[in-house]
Each structure stands twice: as C-alpha cells, then as structure tokens.
C-alpha atoms as a PDB file:
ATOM      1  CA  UNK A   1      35.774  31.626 113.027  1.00  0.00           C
ATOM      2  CA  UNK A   2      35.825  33.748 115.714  1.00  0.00           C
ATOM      3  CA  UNK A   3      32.892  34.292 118.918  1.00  0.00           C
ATOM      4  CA  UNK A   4      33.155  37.946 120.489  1.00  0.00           C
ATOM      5  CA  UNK A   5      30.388  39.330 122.905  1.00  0.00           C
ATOM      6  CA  UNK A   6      29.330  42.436 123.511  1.00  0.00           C
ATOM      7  CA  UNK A   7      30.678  44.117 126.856  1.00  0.00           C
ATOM      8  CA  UNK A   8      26.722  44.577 128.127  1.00  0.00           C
ATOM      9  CA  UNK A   9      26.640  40.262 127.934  1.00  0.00           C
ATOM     10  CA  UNK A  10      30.029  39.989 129.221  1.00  0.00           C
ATOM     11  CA  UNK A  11      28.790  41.743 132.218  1.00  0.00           C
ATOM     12  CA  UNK A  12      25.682  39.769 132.268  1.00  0.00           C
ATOM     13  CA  UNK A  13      27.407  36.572 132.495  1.00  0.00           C
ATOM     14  CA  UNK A  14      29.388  37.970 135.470  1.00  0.00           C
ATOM     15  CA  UNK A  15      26.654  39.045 137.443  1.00  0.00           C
ATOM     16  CA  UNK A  16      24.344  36.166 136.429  1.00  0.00           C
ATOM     17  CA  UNK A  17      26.854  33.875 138.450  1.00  0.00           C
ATOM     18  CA  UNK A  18      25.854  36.325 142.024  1.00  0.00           C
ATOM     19  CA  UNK A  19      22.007  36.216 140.514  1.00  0.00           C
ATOM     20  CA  UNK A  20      21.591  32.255 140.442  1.00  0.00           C
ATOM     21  CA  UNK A  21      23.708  31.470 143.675  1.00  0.00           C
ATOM     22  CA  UNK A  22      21.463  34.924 145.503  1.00  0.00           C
ATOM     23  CA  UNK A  23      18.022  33.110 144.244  1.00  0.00           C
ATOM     24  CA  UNK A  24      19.290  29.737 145.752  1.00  0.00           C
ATOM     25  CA  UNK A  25      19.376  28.069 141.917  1.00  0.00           C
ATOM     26  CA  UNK A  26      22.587  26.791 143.186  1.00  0.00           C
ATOM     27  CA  UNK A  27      23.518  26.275 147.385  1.00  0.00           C
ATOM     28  CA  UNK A  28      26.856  26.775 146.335  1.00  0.00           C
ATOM     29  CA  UNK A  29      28.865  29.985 144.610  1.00  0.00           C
ATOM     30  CA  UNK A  30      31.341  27.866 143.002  1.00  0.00           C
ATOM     31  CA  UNK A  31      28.287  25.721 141.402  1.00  0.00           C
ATOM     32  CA  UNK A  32      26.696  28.833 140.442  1.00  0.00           C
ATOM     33  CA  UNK A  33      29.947  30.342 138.477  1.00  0.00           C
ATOM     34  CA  UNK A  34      30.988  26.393 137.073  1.00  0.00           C
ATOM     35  CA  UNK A  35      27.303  26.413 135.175  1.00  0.00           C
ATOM     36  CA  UNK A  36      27.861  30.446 133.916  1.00  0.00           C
ATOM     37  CA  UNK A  37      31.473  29.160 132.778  1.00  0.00           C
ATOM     38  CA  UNK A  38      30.224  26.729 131.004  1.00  0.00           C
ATOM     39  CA  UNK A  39      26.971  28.232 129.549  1.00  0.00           C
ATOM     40  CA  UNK A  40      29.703  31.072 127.950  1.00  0.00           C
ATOM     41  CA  UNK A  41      32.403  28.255 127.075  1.00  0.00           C
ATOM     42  CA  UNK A  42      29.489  26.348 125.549  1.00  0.00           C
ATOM     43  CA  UNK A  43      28.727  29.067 123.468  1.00  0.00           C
ATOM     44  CA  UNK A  44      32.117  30.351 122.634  1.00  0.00           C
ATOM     45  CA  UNK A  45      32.879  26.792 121.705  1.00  0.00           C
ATOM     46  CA  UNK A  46      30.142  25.712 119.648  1.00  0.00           C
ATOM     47  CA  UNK A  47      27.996  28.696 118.212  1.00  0.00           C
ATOM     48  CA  UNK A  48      29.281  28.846 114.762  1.00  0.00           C
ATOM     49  CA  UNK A  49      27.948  25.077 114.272  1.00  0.00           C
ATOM     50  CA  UNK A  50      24.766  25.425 116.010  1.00  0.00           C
ATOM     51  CA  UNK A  51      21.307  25.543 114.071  1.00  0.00           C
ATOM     52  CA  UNK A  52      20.895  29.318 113.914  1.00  0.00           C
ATOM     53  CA  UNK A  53      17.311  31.013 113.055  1.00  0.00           C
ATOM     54  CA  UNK A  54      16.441  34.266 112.441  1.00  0.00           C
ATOM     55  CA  UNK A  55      15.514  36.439 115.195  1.00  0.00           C
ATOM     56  CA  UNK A  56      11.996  37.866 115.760  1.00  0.00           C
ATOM     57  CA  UNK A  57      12.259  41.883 115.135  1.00  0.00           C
ATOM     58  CA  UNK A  58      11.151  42.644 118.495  1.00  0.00           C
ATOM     59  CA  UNK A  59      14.514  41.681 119.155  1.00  0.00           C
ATOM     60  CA  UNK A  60      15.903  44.657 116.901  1.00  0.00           C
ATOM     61  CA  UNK A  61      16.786  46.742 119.634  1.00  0.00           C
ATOM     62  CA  UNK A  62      19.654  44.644 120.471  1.00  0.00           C
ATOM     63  CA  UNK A  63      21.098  44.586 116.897  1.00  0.00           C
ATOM     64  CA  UNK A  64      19.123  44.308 113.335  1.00  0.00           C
ATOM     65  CA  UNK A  65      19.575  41.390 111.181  1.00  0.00           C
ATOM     66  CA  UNK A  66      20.467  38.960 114.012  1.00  0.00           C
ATOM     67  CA  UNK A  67      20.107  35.278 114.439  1.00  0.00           C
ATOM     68  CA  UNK A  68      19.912  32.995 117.198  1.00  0.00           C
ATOM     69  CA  UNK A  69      20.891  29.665 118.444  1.00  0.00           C
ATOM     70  CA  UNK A  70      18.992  27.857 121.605  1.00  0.00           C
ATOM     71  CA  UNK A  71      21.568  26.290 124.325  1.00  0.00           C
ATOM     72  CA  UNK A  72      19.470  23.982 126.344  1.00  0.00           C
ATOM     73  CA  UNK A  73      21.419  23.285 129.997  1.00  0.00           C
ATOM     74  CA  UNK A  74      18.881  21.457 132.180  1.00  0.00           C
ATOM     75  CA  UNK A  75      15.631  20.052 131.561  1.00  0.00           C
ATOM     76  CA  UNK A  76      13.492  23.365 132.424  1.00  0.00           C
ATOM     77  CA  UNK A  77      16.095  26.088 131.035  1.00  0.00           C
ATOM     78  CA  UNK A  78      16.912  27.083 127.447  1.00  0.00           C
ATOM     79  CA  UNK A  79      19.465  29.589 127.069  1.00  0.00           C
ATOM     80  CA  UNK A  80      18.732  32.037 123.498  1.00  0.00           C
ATOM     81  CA  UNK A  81      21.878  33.529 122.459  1.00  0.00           C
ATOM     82  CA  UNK A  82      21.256  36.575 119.712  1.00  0.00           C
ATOM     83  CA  UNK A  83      24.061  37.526 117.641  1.00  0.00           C
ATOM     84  CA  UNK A  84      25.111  38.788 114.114  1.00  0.00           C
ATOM     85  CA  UNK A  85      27.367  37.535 111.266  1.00  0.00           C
ATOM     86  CA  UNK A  86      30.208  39.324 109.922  1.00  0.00           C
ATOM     87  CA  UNK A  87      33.249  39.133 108.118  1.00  0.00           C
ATOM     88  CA  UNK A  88      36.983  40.524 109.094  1.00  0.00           C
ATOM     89  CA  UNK A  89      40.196  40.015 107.194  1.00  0.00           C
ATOM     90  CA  UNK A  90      38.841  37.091 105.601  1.00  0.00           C
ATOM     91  CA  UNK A  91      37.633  35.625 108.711  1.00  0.00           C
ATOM     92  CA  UNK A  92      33.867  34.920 109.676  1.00  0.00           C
ATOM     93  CA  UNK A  93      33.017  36.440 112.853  1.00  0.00           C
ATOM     94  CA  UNK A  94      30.361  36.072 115.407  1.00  0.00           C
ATOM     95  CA  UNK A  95      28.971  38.922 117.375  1.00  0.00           C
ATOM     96  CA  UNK A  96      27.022  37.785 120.721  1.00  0.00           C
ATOM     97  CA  UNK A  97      24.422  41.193 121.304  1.00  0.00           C
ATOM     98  CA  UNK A  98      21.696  39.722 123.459  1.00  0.00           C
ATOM     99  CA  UNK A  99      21.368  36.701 126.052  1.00  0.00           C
ATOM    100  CA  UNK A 100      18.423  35.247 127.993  1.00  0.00           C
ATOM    101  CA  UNK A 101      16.423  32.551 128.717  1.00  0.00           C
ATOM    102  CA  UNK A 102      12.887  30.735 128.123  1.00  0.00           C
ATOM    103  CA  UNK A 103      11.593  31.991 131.472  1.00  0.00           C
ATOM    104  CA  UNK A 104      12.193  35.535 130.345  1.00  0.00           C
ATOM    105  CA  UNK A 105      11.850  36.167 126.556  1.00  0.00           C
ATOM    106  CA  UNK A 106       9.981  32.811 125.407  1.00  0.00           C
ATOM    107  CA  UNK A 107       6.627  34.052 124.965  1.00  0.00           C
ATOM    108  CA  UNK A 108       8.767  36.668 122.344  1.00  0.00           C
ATOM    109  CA  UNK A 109       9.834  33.848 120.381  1.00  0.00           C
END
C-alpha cells in the first residue's frame, strides 16, 4: 500500500508549520514543524488501517468518491484527512486530496 498527497496538501503542510508557530500555537518553530512532521508521518504511516468513512459531497470539489479518516493530535484538534482509493500495478494506493481540521470544516461533517 502506498500514501501519496496531492502537491496543493504538500504545500499546506509546509506552510501550516509558519501558520501555527505565526499564531503562537507553538512559542517555538522547531515545535511547530515536529507536530506538522508528525501529523503527515502519522498519516503516511497509518492511513490505510484507519477507520475510513465516506465523505460528505460538499466535499466533492476536492475529489468525488472520497473517504476520510479523523487523526486526533491534542485534546481540542482533530485533523480530517480526505482521500481516494485506487489501484496501480497490483498495488492499492492512497490519494491524500484535502486536509483540515474540526475548527474549520466540522460543522461540514
């Protein structure tokens, strides 16, 4: 099984590093890029197991028939990761197309 992510989350998850350490999330860069590391290694690492659910259609814009799994990281933020399931040389493959979080997209859900 294989994880990939789109290149508009890859970029997400290297800005969201400067967003959480600019908002004072985290007092210190390095704490703020060591959670987005692991958030994305979390994910990259464990996704294919996860409890997956179909995803609302409002999230269609992103990519139709998708799923998602919840990543939970601290007590007051769940991270949703959207992706699809497909199939290349005999290998399943996950396709990461959307990522956010409970205080943005949870009243969607």
């Amino acid at each position: 099984m294989n994880v990939y992510f789109q290149e508009e989350v890859r970029e997400y998850f290297m800005e969201l590093a400067r967003i959480l350490y600019e908002k004072e999330y985290f007092g210190y860069e390095e704490s703020a890029m060591r959670y987005v590391d692991d958030l994305f290694d979390d994910i990259e690492e464990t996704l294919p197991v996860r409890l997956r659910k179909p995803a609302p259609q409002s999230f269609d814009r992103y990519g139709k028939g998708m799923y998602y799994c919840v990543f939970k990281k601290n007590p007051r933020t769940k991270w949703y990761v959207f992706f699809n399931i497909g199939e290349s040389e005999g290998e399943t493959v996950y396709l990461v197309q959307y990522i956010s979080n409970n205080h943005v997209i949870a009243h969607l859900l």
